[in-house]
PDB file of N, CA and C in Angstrom:
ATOM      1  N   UNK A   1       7.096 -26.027 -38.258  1.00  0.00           N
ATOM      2  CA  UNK A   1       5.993 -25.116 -37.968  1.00  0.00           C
ATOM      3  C   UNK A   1       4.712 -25.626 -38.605  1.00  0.00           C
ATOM      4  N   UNK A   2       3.430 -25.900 -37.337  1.00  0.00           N
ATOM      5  CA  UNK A   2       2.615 -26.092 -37.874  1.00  0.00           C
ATOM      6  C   UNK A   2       1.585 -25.042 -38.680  1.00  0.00           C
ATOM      7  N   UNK A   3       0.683 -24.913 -39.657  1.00  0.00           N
ATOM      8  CA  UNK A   3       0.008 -23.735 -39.704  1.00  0.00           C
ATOM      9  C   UNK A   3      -1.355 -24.512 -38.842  1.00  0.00           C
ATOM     10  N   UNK A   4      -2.085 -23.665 -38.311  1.00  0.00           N
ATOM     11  CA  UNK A   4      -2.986 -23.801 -37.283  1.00  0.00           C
ATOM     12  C   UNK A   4      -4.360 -22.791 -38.375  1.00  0.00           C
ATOM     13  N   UNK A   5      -5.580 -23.604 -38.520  1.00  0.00           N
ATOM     14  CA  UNK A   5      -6.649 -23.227 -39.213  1.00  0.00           C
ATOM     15  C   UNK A   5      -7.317 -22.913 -38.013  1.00  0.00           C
ATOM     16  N   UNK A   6      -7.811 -21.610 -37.776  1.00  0.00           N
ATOM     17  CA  UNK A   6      -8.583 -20.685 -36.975  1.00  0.00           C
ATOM     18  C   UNK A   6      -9.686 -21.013 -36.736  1.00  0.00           C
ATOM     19  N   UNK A   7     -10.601 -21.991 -37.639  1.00  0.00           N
ATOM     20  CA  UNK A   7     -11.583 -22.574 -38.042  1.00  0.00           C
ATOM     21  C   UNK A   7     -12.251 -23.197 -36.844  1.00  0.00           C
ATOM     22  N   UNK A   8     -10.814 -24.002 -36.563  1.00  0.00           N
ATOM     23  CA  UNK A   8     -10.979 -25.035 -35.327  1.00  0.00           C
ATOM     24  C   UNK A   8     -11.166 -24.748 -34.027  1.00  0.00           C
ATOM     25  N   UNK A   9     -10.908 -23.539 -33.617  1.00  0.00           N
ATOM     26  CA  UNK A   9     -11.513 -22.690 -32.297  1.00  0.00           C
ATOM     27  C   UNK A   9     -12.133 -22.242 -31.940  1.00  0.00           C
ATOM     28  N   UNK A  10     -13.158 -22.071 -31.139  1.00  0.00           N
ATOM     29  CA  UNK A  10     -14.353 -21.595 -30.317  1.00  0.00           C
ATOM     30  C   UNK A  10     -13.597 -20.452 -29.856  1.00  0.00           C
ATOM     31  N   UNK A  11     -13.716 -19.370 -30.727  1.00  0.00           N
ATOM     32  CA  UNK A  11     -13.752 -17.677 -30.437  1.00  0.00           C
ATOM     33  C   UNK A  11     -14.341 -17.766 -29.685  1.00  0.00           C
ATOM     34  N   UNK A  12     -15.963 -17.997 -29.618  1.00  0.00           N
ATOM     35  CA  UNK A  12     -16.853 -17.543 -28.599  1.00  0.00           C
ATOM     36  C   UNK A  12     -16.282 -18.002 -27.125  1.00  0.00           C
ATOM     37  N   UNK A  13     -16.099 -18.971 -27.200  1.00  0.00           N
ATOM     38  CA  UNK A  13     -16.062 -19.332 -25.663  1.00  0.00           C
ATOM     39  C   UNK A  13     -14.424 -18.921 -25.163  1.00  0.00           C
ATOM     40  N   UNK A  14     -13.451 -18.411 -26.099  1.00  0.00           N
ATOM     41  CA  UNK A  14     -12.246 -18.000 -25.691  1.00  0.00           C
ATOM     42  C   UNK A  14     -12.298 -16.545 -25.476  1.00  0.00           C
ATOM     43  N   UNK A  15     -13.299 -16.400 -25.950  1.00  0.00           N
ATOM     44  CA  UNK A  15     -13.735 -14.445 -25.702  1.00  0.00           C
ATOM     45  C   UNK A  15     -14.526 -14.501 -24.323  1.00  0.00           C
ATOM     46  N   UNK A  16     -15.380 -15.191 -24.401  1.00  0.00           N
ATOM     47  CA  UNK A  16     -15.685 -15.181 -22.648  1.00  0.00           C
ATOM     48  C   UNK A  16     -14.866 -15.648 -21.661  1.00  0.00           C
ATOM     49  N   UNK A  17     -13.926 -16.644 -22.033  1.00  0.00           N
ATOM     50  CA  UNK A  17     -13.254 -17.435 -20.595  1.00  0.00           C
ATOM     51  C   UNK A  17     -12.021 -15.994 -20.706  1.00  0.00           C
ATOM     52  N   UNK A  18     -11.691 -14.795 -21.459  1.00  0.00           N
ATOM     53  CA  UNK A  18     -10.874 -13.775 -21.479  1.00  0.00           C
ATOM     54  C   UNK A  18     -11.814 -12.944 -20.623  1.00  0.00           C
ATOM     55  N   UNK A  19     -12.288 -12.543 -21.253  1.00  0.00           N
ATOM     56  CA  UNK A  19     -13.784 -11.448 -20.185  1.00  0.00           C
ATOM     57  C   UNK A  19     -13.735 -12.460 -18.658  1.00  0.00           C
ATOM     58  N   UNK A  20     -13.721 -13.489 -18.373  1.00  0.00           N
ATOM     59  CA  UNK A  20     -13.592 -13.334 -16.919  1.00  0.00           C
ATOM     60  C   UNK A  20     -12.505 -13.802 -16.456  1.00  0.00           C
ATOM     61  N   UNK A  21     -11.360 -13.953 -17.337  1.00  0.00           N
ATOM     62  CA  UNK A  21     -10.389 -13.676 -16.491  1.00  0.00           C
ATOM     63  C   UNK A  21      -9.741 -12.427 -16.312  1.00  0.00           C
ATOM     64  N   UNK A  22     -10.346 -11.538 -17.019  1.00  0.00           N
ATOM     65  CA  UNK A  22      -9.588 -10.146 -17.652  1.00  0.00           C
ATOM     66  C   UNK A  22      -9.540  -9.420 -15.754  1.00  0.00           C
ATOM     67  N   UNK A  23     -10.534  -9.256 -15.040  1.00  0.00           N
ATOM     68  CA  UNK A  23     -10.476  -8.811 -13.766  1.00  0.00           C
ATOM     69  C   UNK A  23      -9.562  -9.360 -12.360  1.00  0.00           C
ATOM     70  N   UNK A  24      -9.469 -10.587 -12.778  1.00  0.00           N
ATOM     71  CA  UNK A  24      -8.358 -11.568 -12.009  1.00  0.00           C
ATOM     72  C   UNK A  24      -7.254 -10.999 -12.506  1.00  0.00           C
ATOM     73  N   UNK A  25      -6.750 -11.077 -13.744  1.00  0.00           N
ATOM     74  CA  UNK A  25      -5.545 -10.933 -14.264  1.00  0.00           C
ATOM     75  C   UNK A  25      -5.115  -9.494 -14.102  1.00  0.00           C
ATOM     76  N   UNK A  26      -5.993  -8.486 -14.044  1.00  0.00           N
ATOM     77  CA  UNK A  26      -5.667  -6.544 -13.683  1.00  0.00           C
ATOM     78  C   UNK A  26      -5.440  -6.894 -12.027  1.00  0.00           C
ATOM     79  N   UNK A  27      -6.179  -7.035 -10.854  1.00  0.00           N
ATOM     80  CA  UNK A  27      -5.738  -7.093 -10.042  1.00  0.00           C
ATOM     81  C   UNK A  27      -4.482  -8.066  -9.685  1.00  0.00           C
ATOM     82  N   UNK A  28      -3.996  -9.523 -10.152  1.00  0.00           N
ATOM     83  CA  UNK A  28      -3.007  -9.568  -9.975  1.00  0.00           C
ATOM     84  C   UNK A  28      -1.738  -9.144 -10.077  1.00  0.00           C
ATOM     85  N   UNK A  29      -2.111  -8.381 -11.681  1.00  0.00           N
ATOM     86  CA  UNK A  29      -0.625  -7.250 -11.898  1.00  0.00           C
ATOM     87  C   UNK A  29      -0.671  -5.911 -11.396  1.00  0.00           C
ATOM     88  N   UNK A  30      -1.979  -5.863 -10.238  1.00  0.00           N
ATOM     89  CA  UNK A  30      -1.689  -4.540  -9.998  1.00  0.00           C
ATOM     90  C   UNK A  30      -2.361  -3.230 -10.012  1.00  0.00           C
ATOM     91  N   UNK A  31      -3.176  -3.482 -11.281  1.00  0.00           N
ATOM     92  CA  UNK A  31      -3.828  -2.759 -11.443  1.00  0.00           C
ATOM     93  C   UNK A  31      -5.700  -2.947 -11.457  1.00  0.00           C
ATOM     94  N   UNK A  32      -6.120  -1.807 -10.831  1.00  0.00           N
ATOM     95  CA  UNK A  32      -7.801  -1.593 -10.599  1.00  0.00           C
ATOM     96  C   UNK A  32      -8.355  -0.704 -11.480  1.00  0.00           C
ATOM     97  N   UNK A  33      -9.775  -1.121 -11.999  1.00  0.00           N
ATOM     98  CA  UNK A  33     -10.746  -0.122 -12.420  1.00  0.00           C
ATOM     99  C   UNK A  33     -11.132   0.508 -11.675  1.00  0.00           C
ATOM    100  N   UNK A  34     -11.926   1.796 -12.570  1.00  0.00           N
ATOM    101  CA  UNK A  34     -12.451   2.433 -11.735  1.00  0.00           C
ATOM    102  C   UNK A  34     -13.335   1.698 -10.744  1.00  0.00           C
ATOM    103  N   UNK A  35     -14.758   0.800 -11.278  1.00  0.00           N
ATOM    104  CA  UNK A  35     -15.567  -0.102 -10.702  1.00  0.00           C
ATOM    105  C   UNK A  35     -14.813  -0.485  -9.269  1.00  0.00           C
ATOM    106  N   UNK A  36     -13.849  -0.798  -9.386  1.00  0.00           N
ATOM    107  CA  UNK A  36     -13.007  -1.543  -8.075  1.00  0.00           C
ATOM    108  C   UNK A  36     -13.164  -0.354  -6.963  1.00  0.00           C
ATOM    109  N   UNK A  37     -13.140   0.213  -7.055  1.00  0.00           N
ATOM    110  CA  UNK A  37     -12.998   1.511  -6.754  1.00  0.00           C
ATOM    111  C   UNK A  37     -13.884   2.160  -5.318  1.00  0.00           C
ATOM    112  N   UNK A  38     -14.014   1.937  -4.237  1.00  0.00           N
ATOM    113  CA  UNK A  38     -15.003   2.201  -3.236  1.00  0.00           C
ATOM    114  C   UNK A  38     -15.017   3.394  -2.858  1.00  0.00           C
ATOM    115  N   UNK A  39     -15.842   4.533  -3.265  1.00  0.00           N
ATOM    116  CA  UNK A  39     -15.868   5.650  -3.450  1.00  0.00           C
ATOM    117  C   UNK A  39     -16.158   6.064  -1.708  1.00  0.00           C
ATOM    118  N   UNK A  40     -17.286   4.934  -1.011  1.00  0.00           N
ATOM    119  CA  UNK A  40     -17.836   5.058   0.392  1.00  0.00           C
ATOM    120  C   UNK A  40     -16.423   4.852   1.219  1.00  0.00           C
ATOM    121  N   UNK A  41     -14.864   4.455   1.377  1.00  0.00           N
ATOM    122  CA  UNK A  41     -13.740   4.729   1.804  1.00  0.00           C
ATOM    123  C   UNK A  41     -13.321   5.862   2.089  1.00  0.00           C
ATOM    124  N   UNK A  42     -13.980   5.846   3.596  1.00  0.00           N
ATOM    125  CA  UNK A  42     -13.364   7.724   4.005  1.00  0.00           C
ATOM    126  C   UNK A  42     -11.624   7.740   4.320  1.00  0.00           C
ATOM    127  N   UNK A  43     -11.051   8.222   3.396  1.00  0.00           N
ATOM    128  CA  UNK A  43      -9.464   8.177   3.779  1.00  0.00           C
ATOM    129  C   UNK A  43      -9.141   8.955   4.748  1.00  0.00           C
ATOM    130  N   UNK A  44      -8.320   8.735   5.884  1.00  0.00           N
ATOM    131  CA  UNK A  44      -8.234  10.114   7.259  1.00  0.00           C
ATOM    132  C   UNK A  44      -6.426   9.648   6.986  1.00  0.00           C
ATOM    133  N   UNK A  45      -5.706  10.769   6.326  1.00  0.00           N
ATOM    134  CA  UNK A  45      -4.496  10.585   6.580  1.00  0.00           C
ATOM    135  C   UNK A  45      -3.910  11.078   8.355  1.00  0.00           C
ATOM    136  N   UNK A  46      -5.025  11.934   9.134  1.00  0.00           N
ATOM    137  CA  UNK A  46      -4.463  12.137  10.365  1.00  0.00           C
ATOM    138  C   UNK A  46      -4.665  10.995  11.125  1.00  0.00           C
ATOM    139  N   UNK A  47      -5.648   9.580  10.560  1.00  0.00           N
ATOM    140  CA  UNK A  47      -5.185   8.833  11.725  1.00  0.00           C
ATOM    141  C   UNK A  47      -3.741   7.790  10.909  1.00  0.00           C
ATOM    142  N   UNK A  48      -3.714   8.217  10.223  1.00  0.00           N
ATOM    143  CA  UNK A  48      -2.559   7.314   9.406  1.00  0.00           C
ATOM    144  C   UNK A  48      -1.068   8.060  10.509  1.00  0.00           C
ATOM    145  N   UNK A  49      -1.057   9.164  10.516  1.00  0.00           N
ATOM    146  CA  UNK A  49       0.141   9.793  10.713  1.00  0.00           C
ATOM    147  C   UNK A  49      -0.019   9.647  12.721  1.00  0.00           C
ATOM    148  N   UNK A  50      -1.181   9.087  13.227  1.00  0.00           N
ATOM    149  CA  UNK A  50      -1.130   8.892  14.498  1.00  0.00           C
ATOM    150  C   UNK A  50      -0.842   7.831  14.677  1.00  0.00           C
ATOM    151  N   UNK A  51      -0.923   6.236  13.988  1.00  0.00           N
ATOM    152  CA  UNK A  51      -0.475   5.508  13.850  1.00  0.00           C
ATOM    153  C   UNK A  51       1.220   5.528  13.589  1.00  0.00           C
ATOM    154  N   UNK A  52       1.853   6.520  12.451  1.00  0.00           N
ATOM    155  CA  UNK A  52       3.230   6.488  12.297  1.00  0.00           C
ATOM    156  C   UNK A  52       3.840   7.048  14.101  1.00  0.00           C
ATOM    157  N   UNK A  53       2.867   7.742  14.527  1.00  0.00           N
ATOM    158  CA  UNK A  53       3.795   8.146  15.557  1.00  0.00           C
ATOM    159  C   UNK A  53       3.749   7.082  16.775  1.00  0.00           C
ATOM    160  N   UNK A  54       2.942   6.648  16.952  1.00  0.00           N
ATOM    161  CA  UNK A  54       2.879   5.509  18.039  1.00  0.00           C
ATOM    162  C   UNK A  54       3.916   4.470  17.565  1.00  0.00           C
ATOM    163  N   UNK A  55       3.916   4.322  16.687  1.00  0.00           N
ATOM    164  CA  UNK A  55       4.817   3.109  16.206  1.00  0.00           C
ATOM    165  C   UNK A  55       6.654   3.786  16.091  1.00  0.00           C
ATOM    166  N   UNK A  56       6.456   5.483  15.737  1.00  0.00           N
ATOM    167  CA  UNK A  56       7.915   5.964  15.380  1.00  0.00           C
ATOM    168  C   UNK A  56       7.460   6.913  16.653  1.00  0.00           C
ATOM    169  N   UNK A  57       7.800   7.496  17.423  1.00  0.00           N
ATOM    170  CA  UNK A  57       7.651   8.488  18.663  1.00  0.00           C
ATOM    171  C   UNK A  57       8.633   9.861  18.149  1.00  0.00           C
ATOM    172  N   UNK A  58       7.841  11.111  17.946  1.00  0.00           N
ATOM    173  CA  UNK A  58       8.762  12.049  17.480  1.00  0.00           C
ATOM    174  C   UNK A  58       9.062  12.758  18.924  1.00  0.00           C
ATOM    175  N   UNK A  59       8.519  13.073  20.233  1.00  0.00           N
ATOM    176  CA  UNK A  59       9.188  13.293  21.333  1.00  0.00           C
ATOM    177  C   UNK A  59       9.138  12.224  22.107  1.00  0.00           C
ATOM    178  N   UNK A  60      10.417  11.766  22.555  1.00  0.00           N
ATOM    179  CA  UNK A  60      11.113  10.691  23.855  1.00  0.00           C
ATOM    180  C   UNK A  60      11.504  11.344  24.863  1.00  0.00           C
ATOM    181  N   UNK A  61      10.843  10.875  25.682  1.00  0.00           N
ATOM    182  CA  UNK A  61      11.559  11.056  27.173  1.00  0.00           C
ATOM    183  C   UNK A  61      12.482  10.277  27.487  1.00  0.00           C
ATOM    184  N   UNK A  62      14.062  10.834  28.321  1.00  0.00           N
ATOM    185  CA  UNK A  62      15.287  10.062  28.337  1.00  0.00           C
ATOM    186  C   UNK A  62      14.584   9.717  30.046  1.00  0.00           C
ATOM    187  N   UNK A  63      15.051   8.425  29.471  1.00  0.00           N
ATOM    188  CA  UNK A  63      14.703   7.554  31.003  1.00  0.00           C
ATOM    189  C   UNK A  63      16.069   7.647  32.289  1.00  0.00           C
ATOM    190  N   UNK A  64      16.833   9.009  32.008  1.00  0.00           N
ATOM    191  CA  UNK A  64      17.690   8.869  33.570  1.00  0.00           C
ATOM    192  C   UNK A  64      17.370  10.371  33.697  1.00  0.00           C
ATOM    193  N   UNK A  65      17.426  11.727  32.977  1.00  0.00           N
ATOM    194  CA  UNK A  65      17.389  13.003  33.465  1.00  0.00           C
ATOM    195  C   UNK A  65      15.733  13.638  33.225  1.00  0.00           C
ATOM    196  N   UNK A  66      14.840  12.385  32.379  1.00  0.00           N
ATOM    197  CA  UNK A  66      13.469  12.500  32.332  1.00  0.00           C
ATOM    198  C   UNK A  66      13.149  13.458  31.579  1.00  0.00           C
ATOM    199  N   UNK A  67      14.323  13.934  30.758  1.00  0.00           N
ATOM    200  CA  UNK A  67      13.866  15.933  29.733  1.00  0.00           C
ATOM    201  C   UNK A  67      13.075  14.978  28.768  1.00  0.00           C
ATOM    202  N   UNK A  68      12.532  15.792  27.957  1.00  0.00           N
ATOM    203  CA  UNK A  68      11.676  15.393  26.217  1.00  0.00           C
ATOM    204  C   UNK A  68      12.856  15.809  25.296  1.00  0.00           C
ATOM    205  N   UNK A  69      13.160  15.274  24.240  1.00  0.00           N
ATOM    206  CA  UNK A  69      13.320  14.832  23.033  1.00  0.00           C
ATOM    207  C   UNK A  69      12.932  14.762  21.505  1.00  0.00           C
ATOM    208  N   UNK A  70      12.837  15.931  20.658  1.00  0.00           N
ATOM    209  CA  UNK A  70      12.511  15.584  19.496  1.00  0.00           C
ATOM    210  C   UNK A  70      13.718  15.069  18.801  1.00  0.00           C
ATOM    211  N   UNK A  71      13.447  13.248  18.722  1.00  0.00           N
ATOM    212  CA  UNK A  71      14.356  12.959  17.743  1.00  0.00           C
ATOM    213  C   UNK A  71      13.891  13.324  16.547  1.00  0.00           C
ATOM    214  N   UNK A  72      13.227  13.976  15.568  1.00  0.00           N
ATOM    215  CA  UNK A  72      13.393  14.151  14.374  1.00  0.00           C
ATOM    216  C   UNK A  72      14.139  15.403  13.962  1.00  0.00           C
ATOM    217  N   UNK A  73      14.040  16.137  15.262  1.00  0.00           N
ATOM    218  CA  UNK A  73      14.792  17.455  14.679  1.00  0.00           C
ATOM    219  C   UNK A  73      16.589  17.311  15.158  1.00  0.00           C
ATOM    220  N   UNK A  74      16.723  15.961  15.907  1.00  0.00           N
ATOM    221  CA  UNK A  74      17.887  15.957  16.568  1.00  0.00           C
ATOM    222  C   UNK A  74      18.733  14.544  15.832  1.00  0.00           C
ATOM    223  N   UNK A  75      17.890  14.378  14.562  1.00  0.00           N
ATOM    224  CA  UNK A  75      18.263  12.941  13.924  1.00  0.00           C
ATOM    225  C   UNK A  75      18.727  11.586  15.009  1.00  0.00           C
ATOM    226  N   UNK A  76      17.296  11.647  15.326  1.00  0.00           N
ATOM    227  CA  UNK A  76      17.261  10.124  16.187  1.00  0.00           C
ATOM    228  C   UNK A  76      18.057   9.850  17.205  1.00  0.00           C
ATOM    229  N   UNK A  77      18.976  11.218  17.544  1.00  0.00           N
ATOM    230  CA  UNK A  77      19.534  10.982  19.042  1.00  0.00           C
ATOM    231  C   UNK A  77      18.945  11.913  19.729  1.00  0.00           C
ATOM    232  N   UNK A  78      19.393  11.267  21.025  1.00  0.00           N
ATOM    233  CA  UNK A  78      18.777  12.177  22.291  1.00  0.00           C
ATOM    234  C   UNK A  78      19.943  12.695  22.861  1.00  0.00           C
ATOM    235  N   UNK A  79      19.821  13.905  22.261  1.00  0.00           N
ATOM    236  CA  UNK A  79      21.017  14.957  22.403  1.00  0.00           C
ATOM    237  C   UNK A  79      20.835  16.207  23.313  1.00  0.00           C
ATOM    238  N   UNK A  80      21.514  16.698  24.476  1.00  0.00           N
ATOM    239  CA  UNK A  80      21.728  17.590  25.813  1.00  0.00           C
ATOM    240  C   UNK A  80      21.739  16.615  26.579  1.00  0.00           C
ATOM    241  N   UNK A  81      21.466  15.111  26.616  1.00  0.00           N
ATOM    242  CA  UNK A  81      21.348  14.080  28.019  1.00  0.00           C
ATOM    243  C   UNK A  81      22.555  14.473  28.322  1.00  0.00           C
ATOM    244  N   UNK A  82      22.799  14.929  29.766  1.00  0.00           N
ATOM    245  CA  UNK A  82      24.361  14.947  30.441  1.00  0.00           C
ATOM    246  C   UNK A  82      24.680  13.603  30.972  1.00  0.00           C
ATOM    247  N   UNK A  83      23.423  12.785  31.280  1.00  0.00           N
ATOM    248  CA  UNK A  83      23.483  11.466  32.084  1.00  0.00           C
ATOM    249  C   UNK A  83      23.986  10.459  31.137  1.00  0.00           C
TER     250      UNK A  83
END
């Protein structure tokens, strides 16, 4: 073990090259300041949930007797089809 004299390091310039990596290093693990923060981001969770449905469809039409379908209340089958 060496002992290492403190003497020999540029605090200053290891305190700044920390200060700019300090914002790289929060967003890579994850985490944001407030600053990061875009307050002008209008959030619309109803087009979020119009998106889930185009992509997940909560009424299906069965393509031989043509009825509608809520698979969510029928857990993802299309249940009365006689066809």
């Amino acid at each position: 073990n060496r002992s290492t004299d403190l003497s020999e390091f540029d605090t200053a310039a290891l305190d700044k090259m920390l200060a700019e990596l300090e914002p790289e290093l929060r967003k890579a693990a994850g985490f944001l300041t407030i600053e990061d923060l875009d307050p002008a981001v209008d959030f619309k969770p109803e087009d979020d949930q119009t998106r889930l449905d185009e992509l997940n469809p909560q009424i299906v039409m069965c393509p031989f007797c043509k009825k509608e379908f809520d698979v969510r209340k029928n857990n993802a089958k299309v249940a009365g089809c006689t066809v």
